[in-house]
C-alpha atoms as a PDB file:
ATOM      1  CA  UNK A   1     -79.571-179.773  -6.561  1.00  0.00           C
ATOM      2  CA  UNK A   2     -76.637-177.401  -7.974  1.00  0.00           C
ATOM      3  CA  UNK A   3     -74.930-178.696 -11.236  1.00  0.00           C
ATOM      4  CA  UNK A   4     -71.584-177.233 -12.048  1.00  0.00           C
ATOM      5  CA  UNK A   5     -70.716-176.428 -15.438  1.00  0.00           C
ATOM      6  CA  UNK A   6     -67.425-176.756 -16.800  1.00  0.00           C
ATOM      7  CA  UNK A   7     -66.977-173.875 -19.480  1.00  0.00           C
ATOM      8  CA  UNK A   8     -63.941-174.241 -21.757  1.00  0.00           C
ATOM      9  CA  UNK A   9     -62.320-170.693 -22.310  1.00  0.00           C
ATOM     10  CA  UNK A  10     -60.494-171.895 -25.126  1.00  0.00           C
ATOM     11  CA  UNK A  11     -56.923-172.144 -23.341  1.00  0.00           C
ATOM     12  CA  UNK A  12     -55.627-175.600 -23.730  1.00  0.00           C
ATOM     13  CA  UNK A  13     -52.552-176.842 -23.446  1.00  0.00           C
ATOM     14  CA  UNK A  14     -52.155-178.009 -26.972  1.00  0.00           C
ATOM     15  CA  UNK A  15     -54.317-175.690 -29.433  1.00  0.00           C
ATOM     16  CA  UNK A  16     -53.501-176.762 -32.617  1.00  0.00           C
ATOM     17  CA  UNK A  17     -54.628-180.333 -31.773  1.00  0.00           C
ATOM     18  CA  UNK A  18     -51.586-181.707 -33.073  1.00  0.00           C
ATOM     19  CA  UNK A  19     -49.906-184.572 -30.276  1.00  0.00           C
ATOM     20  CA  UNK A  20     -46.499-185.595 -30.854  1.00  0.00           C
ATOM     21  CA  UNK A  21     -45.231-188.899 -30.138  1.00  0.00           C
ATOM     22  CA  UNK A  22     -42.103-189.912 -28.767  1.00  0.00           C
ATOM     23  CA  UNK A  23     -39.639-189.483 -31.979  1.00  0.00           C
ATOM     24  CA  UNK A  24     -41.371-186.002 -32.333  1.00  0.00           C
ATOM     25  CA  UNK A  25     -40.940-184.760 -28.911  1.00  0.00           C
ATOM     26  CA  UNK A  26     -37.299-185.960 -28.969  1.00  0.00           C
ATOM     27  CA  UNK A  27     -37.102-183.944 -32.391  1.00  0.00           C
ATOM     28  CA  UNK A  28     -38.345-180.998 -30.501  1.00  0.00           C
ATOM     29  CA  UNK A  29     -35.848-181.376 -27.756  1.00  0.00           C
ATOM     30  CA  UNK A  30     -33.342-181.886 -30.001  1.00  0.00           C
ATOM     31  CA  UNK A  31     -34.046-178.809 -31.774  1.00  0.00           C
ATOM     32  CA  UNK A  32     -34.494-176.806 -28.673  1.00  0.00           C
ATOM     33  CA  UNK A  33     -31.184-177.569 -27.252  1.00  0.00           C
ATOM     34  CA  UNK A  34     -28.866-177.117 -30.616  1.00  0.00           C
ATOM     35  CA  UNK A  35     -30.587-173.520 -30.481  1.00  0.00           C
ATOM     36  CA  UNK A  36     -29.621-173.351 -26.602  1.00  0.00           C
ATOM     37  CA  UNK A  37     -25.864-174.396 -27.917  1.00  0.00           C
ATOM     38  CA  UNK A  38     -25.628-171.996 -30.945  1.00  0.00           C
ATOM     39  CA  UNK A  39     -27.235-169.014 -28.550  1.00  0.00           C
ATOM     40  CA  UNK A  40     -24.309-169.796 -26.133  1.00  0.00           C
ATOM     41  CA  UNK A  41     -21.737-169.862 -28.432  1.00  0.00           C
ATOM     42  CA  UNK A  42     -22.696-166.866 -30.048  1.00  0.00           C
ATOM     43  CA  UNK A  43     -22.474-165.167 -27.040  1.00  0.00           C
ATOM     44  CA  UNK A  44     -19.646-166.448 -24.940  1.00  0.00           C
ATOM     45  CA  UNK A  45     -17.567-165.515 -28.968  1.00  0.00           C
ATOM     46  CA  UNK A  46     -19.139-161.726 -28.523  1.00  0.00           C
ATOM     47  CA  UNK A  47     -17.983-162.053 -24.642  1.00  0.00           C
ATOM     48  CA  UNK A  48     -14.410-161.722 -25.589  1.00  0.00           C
ATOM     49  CA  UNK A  49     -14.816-159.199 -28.383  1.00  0.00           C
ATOM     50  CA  UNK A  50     -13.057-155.701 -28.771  1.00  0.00           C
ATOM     51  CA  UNK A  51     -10.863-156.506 -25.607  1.00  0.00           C
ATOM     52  CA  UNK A  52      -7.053-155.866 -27.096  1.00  0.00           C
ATOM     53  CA  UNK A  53      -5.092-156.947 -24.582  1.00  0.00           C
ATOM     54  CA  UNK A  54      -1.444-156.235 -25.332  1.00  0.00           C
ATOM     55  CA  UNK A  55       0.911-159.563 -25.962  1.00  0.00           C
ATOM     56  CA  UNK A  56       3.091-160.136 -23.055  1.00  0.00           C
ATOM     57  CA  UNK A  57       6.662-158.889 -23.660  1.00  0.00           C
ATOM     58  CA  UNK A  58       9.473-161.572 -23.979  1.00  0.00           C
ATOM     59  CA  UNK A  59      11.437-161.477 -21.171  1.00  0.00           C
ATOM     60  CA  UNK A  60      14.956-162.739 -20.435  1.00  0.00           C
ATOM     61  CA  UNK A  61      15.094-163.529 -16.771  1.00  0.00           C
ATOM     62  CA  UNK A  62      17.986-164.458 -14.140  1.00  0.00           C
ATOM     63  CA  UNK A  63      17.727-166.375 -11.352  1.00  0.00           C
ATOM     64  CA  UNK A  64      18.630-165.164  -7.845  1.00  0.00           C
ATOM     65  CA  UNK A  65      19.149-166.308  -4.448  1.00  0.00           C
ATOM     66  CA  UNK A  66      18.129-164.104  -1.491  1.00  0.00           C
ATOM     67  CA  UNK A  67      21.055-163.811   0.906  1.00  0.00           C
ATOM     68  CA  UNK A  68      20.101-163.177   4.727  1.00  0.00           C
ATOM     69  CA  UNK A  69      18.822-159.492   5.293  1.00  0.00           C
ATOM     70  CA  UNK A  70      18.322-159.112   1.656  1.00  0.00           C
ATOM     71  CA  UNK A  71      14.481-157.606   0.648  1.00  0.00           C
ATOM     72  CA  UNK A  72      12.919-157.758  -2.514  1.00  0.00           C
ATOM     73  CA  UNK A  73      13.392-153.647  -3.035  1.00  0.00           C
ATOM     74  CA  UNK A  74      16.770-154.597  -3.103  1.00  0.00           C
ATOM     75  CA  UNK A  75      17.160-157.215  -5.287  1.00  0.00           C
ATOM     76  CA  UNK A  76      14.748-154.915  -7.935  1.00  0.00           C
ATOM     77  CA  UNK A  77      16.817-151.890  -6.768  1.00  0.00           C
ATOM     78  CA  UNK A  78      20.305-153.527  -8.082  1.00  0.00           C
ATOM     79  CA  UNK A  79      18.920-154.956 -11.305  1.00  0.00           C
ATOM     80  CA  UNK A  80      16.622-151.512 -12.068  1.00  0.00           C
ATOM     81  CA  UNK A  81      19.851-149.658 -12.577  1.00  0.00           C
ATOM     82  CA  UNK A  82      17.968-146.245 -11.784  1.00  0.00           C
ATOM     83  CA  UNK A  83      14.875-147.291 -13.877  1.00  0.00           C
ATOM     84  CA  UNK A  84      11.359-148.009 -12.251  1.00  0.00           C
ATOM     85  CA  UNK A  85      11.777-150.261  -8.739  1.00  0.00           C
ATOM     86  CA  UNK A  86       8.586-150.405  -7.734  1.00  0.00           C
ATOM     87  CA  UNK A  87       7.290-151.360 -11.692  1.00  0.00           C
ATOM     88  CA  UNK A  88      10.207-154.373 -11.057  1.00  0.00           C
ATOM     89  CA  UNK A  89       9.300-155.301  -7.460  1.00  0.00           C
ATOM     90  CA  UNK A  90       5.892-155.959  -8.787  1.00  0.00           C
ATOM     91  CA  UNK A  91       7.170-158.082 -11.741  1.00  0.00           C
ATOM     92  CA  UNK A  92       9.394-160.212  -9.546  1.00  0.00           C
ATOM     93  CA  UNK A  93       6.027-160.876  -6.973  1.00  0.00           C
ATOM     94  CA  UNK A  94       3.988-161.966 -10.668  1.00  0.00           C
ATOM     95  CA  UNK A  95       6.622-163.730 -11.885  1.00  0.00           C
ATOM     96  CA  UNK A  96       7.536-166.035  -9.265  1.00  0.00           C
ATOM     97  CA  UNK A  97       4.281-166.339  -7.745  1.00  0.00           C
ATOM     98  CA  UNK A  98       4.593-164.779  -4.279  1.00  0.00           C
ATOM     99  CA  UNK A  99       1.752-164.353  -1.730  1.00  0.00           C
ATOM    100  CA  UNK A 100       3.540-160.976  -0.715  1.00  0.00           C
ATOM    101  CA  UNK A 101       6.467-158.981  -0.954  1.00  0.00           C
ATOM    102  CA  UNK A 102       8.429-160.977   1.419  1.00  0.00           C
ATOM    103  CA  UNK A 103      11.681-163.243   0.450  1.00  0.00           C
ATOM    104  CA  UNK A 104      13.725-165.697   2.465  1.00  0.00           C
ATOM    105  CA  UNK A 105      17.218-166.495   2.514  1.00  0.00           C
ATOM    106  CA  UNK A 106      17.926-169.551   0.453  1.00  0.00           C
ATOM    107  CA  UNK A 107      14.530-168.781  -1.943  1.00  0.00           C
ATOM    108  CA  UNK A 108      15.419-168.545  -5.635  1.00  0.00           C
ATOM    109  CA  UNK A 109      13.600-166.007  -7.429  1.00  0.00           C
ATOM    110  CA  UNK A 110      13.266-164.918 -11.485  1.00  0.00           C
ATOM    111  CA  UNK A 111      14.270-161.700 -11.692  1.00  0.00           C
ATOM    112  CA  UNK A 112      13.279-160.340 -14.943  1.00  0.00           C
ATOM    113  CA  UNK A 113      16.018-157.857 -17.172  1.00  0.00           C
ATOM    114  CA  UNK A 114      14.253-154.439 -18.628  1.00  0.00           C
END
């Protein structure tokens, strides 16, 4: 007959012999997760750090209606007075929200002043 022979290597799940109860392992828990939430914080505050985003400019804006035949180069090419039409044409698509550069008669758009 064979006999097997456990041998302990002296890895056990809790070394130090010490067995919490309940109020102790919700301690633990409890400790472990208001690390997790300081850890997080910490770095979702450094996440955001050093980016200087300039404030957005205050702008006065009029409203326009688009008269049949009338494109959005245009509209930004009347109210750029020889300044930057493509820079306004750009604006007026961010400002009001438009899938693409085209405008229908009747729409109302923001046109913002330089």
């Amino acid at each position: 007959m064979s006999a097997i022979t456990i041998v302990n290597q002296g890895f056990s799940a809790n070394p130090s012999g010490i067995r919490l109860n309940r109020r102790g392992r919700l301690a633990r828990t409890f400790v472990v997760l208001s690390l997790a939430v300081v850890l997080g914080s910490v770095v979702s505050a450094k996440a955001g750090a050093g980016t200087d985003a300039p404030a957005p400019k205050a702008h006065t804006f009029i409203t326009v209606t688009v008269a049949p035949g009338e494109t959005l180069w245009a509209l930004a090419n009347r109210v750029a007075d020889g300044g930057d039409v493509r820079g306004l044409v750009a604006e007026i698509v961010s400002v009001n929200s438009l899938p693409s550069a085209d405008v229908l008669a009747g729409q109302k758009l923001r046109i913002p002043l330089q």
